[in-house]
Protein backbone atom coordinates (compact mmCIF):
# COMPACT_ATOMS: atom_id res chain seq x y z
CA UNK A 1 4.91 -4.92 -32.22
CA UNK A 2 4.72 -3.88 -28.50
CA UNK A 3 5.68 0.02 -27.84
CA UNK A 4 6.65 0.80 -24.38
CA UNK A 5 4.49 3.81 -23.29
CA UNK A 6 7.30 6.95 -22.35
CA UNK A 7 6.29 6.71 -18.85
CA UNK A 8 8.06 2.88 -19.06
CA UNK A 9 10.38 3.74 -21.18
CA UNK A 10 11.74 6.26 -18.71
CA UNK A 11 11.66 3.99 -16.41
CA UNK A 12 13.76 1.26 -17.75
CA UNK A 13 16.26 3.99 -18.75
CA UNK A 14 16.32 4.87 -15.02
CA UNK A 15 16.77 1.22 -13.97
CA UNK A 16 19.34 0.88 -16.11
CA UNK A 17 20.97 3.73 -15.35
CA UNK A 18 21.22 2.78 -11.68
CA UNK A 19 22.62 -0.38 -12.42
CA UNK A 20 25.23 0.42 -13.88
CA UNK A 21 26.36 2.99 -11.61
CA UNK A 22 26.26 -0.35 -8.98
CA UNK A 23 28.24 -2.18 -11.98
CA UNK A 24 31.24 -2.72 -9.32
CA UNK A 25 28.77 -3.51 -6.41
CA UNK A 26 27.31 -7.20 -7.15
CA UNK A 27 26.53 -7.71 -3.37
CA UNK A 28 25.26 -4.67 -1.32
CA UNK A 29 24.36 -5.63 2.32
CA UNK A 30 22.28 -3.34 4.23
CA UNK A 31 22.87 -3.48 8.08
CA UNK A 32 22.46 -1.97 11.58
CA UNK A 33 20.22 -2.42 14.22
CA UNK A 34 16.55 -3.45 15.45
CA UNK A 35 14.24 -0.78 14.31
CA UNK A 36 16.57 1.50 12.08
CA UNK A 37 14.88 0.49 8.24
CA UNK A 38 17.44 -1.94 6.53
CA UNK A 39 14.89 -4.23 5.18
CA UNK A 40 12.91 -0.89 3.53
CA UNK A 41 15.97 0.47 2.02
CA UNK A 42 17.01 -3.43 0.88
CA UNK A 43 13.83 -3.64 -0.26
CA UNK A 44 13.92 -0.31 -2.42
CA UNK A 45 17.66 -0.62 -3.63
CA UNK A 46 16.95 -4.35 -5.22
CA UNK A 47 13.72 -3.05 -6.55
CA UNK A 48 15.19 0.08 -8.27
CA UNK A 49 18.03 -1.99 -9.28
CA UNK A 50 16.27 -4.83 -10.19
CA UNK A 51 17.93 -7.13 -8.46
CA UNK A 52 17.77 -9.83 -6.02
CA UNK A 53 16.51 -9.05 -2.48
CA UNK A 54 17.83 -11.43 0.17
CA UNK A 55 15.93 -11.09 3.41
CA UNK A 56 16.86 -12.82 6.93
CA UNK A 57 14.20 -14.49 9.22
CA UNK A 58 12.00 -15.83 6.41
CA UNK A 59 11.87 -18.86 8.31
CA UNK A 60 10.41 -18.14 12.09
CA UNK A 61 12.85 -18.60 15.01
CA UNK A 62 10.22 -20.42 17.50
CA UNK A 63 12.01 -19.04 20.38
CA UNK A 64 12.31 -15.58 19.62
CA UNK A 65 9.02 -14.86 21.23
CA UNK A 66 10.02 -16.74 24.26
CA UNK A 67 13.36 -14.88 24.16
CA UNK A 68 11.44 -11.71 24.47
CA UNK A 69 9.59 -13.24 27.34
CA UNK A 70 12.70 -14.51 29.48
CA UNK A 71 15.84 -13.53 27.62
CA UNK A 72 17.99 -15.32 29.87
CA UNK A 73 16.31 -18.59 29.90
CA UNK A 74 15.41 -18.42 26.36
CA UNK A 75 18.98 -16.98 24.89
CA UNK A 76 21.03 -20.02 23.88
CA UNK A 77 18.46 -21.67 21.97
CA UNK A 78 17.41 -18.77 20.28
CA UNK A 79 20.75 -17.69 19.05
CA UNK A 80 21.83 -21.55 17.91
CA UNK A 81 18.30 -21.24 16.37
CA UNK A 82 19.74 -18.05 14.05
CA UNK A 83 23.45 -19.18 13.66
CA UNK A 84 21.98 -22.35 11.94
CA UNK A 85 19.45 -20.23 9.87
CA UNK A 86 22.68 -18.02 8.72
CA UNK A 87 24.36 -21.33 7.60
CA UNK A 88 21.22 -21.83 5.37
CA UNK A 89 21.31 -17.80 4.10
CA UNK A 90 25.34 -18.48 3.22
CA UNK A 91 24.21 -21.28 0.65
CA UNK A 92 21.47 -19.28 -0.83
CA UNK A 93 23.83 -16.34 -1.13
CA UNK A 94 25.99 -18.51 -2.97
CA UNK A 95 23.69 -19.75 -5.22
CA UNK A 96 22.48 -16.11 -6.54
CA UNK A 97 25.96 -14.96 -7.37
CA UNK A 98 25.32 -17.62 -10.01
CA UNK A 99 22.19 -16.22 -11.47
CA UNK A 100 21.60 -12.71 -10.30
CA UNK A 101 23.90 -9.37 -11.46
CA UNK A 102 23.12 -7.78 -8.09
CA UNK A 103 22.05 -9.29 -4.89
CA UNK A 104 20.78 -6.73 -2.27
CA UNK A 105 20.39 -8.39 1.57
CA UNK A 106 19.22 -6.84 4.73
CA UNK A 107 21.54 -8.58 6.78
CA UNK A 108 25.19 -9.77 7.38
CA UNK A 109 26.07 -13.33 8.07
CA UNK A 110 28.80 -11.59 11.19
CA UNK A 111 25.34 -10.13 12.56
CA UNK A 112 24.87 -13.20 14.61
CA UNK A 113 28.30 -13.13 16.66
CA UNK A 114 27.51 -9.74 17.41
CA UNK A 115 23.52 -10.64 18.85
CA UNK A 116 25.39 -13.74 20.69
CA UNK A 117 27.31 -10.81 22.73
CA UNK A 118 24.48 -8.72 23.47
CA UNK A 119 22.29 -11.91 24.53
CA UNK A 120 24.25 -15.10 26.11
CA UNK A 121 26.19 -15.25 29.11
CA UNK A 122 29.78 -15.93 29.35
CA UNK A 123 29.27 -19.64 29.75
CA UNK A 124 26.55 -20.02 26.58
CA UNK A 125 28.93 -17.52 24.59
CA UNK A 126 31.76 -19.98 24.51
CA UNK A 127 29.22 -22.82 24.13
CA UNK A 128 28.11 -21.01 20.84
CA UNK A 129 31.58 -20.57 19.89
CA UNK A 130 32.63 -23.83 20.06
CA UNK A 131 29.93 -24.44 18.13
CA UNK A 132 30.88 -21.67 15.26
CA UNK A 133 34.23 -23.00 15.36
CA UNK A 134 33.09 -26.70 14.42
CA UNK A 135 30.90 -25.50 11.58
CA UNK A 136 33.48 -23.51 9.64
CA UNK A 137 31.34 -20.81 7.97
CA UNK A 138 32.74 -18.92 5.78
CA UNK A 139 30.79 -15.93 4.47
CA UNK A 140 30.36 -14.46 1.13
CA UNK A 141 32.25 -10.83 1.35
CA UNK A 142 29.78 -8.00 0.44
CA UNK A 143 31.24 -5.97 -2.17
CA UNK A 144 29.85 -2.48 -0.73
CA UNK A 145 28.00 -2.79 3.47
CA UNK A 146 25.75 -0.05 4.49
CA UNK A 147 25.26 0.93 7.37
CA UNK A 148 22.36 2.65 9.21
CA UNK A 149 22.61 4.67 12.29
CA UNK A 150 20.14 6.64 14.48
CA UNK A 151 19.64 7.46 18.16
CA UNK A 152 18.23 5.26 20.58
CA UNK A 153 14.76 7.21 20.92
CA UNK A 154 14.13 7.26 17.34
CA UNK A 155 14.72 3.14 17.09
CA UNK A 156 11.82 2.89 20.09
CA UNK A 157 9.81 5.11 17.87
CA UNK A 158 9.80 3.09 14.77
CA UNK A 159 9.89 -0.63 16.76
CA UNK A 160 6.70 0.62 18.62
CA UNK A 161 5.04 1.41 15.63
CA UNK A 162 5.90 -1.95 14.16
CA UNK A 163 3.64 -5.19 14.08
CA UNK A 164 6.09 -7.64 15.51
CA UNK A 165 4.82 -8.41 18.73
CA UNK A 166 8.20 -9.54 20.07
CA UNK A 167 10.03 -5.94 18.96
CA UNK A 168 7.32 -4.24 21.01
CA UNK A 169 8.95 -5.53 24.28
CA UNK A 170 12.48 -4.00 23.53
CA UNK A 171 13.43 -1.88 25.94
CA UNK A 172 15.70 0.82 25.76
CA UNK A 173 18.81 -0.61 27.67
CA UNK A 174 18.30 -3.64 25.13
CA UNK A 175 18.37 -0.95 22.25
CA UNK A 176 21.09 0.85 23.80
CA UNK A 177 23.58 -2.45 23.88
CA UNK A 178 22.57 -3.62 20.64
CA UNK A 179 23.53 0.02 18.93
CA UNK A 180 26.81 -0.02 21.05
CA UNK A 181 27.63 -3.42 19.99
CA UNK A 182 27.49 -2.64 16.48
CA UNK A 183 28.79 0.74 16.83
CA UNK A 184 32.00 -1.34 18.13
CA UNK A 185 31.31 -3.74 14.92
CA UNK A 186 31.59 -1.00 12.69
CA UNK A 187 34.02 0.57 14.06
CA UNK A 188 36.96 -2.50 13.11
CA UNK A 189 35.08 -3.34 10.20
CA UNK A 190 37.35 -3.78 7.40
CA UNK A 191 36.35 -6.09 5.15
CA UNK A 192 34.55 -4.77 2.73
CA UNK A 193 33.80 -0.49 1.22
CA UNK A 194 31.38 0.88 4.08
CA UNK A 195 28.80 3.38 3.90
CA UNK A 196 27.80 4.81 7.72
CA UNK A 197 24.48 6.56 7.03
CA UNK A 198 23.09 8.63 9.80
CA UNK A 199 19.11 7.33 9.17
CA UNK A 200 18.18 10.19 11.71
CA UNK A 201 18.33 12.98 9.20
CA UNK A 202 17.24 11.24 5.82
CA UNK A 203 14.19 9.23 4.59
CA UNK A 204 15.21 7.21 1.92
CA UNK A 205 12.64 4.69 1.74
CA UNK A 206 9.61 7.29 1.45
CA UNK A 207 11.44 10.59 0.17
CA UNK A 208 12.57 10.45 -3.45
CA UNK A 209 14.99 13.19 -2.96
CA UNK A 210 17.04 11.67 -0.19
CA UNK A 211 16.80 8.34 -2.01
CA UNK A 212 18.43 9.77 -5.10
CA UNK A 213 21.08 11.02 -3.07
CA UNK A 214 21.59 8.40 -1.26
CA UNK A 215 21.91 6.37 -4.53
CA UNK A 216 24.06 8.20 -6.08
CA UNK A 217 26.38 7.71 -2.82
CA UNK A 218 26.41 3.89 -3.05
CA UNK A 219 27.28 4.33 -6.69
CA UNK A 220 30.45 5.74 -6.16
CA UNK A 221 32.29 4.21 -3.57
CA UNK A 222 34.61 2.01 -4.64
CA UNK A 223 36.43 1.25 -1.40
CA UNK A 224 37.40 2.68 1.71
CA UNK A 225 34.84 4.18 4.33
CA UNK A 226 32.42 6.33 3.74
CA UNK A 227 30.34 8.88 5.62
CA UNK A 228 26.82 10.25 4.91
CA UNK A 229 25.02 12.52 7.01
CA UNK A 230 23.39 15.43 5.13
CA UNK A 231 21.93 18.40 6.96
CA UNK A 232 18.63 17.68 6.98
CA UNK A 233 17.51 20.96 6.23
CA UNK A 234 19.28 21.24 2.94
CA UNK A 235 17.16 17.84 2.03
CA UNK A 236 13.47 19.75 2.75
């Protein structure tokens, strides 16, 4: 018979723990922009919840790096290049509401319109929505969307650090758009329960601490909007 040692069995107790606190929260999408550490806290949540992680750009866009070489020549195809990837994530989000409990994704279908803003022109924006319009996409609905936030300096911080070649070349007027735009996003957003996290004061990808906090958070929000900026000095 196979015994569990009590390190494991802790462990699953945990796990199971968590999930159930995210027993009303079957689809958490993690969002916000370049640089701010969705896809580490995505990729922490589905792991402590043991669920299914969802990632965007597994498939490269092969004219991002162009993009980042001559945005404006370079924008239209690059963002028709994403909107069709998106139409491709919608299907595969569909098909894990069949076989997972809990789906975590570091990314929003919506996220595309809002890049499309930032990037095209006004003649190429109403090219791409013509284009949206034809396609009909519907997206799932995320049962629970966090959000991250943190100042413009800190997001050139972490995307310098990063090995992306392409996110290396952001500048901070690029930054600054892309955090007002979804500011703006957020702002409306109505949709689905929202959790605006201020990523400036809390680690929760490599501090335990502020991840249990943070956890327990997500577990309880039902609906509504939510707001979670701890003092970071309290969190030391």
């Amino acid at each position: 018979m196979l015994r569990l040692s009590s390190e494991s069995a802790e462990d699953l107790g945990k796990k199971q723990e968590e999930r159930q606190g995210m027993s009303k929260s079957r689809y958490i999408a993690v969002e916000g922009p370049i640089g701010v550490g969705k896809t580490s806290l995505a990729r922490r949540l589905a792991e402590s919840l043991d669920g299914e992680l969802l990632l965007e750009g597994i498939e490269p866009n092969p004219f991002l790096d162009r993009f980042y070489r001559d945005p404006r020549g370079a924008a239209l195809p690059t963002q028709l290049f994403f909107l069709f990837q998106r139409l491709r994530q919608i299907d595969q989000l569909r098909q894990a509401d069949i076989f997972s409990d809990i789906r975590i994704s570091d990314f929003m279908i919506e996220k595309d319109r809002l890049f499309a803003e930032v990037n095209l022109d006004r003649d190429e924006l109403l090219l791409y929505e013509k284009v949206c319009d034809s396609l009909h996409i519907e997206p799932p609905v995320p049962d629970l969307v966090v959000y991250l936030q943190a100042p413009v300096d800190i997001l050139l911080f972490r995307t310098a650090g990063r090995s992306a070649r392409h996110e290396q070349r952001l500048g901070r007027r690029y930054l600054e758009r892309l955090a007002e735009a979804y500011a703006r996003f957020f702002h409306e957003y109505d949709r689905a329960p929202l959790l605006i996290i201020n990523a400036a004061t809390i680690d929760p990808v490599h501090n335990e601490n502020h991840y249990q906090m943070l956890l327990g958070e997500i577990s309880r929000i039902r609906s509504g909007r939510h707001f979670f900026n701890p003092v970071a000095s309290a969190l030391a």
